[in-house]
C-alpha atoms as a PDB file:
ATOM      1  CA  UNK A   1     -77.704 106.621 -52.858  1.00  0.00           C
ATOM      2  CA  UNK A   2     -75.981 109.122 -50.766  1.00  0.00           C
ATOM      3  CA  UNK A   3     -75.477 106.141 -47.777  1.00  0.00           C
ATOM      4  CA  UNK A   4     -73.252 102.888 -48.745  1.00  0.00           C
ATOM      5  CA  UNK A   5     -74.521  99.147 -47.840  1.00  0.00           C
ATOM      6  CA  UNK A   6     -73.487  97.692 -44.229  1.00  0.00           C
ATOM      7  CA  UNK A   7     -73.075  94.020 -44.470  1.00  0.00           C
ATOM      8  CA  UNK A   8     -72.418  92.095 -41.534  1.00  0.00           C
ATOM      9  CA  UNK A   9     -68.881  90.118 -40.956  1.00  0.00           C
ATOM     10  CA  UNK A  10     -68.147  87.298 -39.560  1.00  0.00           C
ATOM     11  CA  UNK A  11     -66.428  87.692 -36.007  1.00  0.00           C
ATOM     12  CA  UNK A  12     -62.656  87.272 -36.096  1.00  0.00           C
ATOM     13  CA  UNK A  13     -60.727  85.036 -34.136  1.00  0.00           C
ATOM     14  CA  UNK A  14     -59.062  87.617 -32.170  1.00  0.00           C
ATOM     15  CA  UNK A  15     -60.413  87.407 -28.985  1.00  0.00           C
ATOM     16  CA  UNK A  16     -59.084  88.576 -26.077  1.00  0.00           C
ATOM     17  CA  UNK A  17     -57.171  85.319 -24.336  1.00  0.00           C
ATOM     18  CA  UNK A  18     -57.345  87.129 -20.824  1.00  0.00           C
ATOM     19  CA  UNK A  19     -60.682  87.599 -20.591  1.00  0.00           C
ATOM     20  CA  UNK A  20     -60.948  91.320 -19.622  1.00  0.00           C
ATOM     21  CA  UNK A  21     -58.697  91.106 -16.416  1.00  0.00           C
ATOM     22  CA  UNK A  22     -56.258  93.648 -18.110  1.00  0.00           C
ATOM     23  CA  UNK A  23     -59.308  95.701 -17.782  1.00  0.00           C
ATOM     24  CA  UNK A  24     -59.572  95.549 -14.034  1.00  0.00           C
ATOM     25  CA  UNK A  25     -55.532  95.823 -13.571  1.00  0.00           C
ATOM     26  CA  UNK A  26     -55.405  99.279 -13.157  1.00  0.00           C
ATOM     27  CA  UNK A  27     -58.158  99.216 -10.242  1.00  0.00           C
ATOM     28  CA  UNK A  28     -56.865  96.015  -8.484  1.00  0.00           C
ATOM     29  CA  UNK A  29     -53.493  98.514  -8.515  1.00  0.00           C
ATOM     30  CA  UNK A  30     -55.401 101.578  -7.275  1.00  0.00           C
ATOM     31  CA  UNK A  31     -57.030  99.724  -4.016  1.00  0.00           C
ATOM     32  CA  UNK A  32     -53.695  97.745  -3.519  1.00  0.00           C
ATOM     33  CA  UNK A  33     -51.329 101.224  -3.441  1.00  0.00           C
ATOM     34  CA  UNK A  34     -54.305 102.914  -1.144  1.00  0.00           C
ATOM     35  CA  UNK A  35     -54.033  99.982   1.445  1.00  0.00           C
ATOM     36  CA  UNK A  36     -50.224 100.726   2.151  1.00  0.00           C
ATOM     37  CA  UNK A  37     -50.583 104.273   1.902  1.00  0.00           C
ATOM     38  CA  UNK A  38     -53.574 105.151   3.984  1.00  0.00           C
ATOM     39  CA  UNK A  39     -55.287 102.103   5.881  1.00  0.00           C
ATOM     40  CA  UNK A  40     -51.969 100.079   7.152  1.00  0.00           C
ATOM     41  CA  UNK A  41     -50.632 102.993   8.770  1.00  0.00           C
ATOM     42  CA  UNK A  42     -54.239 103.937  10.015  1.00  0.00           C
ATOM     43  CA  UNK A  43     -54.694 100.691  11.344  1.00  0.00           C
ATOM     44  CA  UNK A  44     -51.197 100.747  13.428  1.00  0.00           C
ATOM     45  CA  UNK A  45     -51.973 104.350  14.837  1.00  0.00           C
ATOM     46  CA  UNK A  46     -55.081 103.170  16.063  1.00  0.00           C
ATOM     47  CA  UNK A  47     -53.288  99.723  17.779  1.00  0.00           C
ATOM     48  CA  UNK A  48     -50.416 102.143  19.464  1.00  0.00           C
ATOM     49  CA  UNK A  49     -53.252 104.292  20.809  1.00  0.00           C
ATOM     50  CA  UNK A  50     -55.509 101.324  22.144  1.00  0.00           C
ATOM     51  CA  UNK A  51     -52.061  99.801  23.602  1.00  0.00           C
ATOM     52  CA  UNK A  52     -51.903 103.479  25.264  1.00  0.00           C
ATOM     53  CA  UNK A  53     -54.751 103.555  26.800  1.00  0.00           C
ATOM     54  CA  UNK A  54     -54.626 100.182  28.221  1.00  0.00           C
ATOM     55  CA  UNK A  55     -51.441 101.311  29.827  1.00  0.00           C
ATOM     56  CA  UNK A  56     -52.882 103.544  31.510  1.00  0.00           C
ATOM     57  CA  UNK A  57     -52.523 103.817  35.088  1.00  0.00           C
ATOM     58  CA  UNK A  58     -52.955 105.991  38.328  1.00  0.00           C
ATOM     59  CA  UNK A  59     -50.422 108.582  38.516  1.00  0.00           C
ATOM     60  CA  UNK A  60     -50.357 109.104  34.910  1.00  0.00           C
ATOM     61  CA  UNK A  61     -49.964 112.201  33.296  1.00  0.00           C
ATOM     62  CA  UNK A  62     -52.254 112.822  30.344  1.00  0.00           C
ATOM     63  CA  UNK A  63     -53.710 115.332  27.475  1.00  0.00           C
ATOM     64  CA  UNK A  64     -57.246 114.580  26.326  1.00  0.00           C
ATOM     65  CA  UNK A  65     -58.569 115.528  22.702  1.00  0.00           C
ATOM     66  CA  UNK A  66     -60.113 118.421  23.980  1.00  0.00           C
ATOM     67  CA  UNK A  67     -56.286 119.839  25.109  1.00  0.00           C
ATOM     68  CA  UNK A  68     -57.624 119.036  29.045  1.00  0.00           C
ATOM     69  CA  UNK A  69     -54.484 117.940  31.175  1.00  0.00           C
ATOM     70  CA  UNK A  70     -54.669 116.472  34.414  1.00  0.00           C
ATOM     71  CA  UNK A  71     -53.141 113.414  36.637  1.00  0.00           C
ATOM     72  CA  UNK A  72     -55.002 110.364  36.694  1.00  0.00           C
ATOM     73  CA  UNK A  73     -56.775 109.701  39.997  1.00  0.00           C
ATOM     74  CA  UNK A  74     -58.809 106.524  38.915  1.00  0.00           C
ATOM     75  CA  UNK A  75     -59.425 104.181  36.468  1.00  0.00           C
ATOM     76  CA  UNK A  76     -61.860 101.858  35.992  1.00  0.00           C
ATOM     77  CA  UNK A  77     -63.057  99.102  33.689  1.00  0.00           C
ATOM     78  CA  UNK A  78     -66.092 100.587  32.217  1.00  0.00           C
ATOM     79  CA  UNK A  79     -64.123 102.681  29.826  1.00  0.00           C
ATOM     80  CA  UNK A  80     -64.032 106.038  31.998  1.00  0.00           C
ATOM     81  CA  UNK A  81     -60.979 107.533  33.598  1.00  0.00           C
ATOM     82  CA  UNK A  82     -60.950 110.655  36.693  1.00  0.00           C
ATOM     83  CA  UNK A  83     -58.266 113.432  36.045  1.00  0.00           C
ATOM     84  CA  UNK A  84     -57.276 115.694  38.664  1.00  0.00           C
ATOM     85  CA  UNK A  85     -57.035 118.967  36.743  1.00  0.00           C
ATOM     86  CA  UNK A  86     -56.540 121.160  39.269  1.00  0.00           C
ATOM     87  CA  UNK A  87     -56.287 120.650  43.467  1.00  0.00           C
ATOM     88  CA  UNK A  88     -59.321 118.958  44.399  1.00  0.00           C
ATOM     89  CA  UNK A  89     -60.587 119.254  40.898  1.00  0.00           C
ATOM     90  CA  UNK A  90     -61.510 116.288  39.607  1.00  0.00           C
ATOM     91  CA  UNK A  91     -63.800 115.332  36.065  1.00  0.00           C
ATOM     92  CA  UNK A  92     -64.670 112.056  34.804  1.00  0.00           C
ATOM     93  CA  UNK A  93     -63.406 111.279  30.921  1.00  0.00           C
ATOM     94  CA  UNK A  94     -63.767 108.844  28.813  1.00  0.00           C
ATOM     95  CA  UNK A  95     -60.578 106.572  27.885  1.00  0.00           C
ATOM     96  CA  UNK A  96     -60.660 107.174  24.068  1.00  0.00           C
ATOM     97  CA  UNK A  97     -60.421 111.059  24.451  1.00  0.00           C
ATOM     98  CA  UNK A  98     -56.962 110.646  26.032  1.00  0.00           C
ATOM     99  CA  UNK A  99     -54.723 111.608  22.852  1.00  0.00           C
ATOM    100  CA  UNK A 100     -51.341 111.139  25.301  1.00  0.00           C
ATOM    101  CA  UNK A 101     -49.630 110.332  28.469  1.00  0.00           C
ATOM    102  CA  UNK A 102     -46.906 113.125  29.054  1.00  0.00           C
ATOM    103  CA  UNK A 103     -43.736 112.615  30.898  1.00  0.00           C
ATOM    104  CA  UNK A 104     -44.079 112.685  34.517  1.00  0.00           C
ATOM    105  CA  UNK A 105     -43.445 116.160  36.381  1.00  0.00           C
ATOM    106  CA  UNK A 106     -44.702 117.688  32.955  1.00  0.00           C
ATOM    107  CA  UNK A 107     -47.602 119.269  34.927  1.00  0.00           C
ATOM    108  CA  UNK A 108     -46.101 120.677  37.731  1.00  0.00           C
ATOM    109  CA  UNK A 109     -43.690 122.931  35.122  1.00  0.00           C
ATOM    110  CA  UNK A 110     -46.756 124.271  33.984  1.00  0.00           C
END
């Protein structure tokens, strides 16, 4: 009475010719513009700092991520590095906490 018939139709021949993909365009877009934007330039940081800290070398002046400064004494394969922080003070570091090699005779204005 009060609710009309449904009837079932036949489905039209309007289907869509490319298969869904338009669907997925706007995400394919999204991860393509956040690779430029945030992981390539991530990615090169992180190759200029491991080229850094290979070039490390005795004599060096550096700043490690904790804001420590000091001359480097030794270095040595196994991923550690001595800094002379003070006249005969010396502490062990590891080479990723170095965040930069300062220009020599920086320390000795300080």
């Amino acid at each position: 009475m009060l609710i009309s018939n449904a009837y079932a139709q036949a489905a039209g021949a309007s289907a869509d010719p490319t298969g869904g993909l338009m669907g997925f365009l706007p995400i394919i877009l999204m991860f393509v513009v956040l690779y430029f934007l945030m992981i390539r330039p991530q990615m090169k940081r992180a190759k200029e700092h491991r080229a850094m800290l290979d070039a490390i070398a005795k004599g060096d002046e550096v700043v490690t991520a904790g804001g420590i400064a000091g001359k480097v004494v030794e270095t040595s394969d196994t991923g550690f590095v001595k800094l002379e922080i003070a006249s005969g003070v010396e502490v062990l570091v590891q080479k990723p906490t170095i965040s930069a090699v300062l220009p020599k005779g920086t320390l000795k204005n300080a």
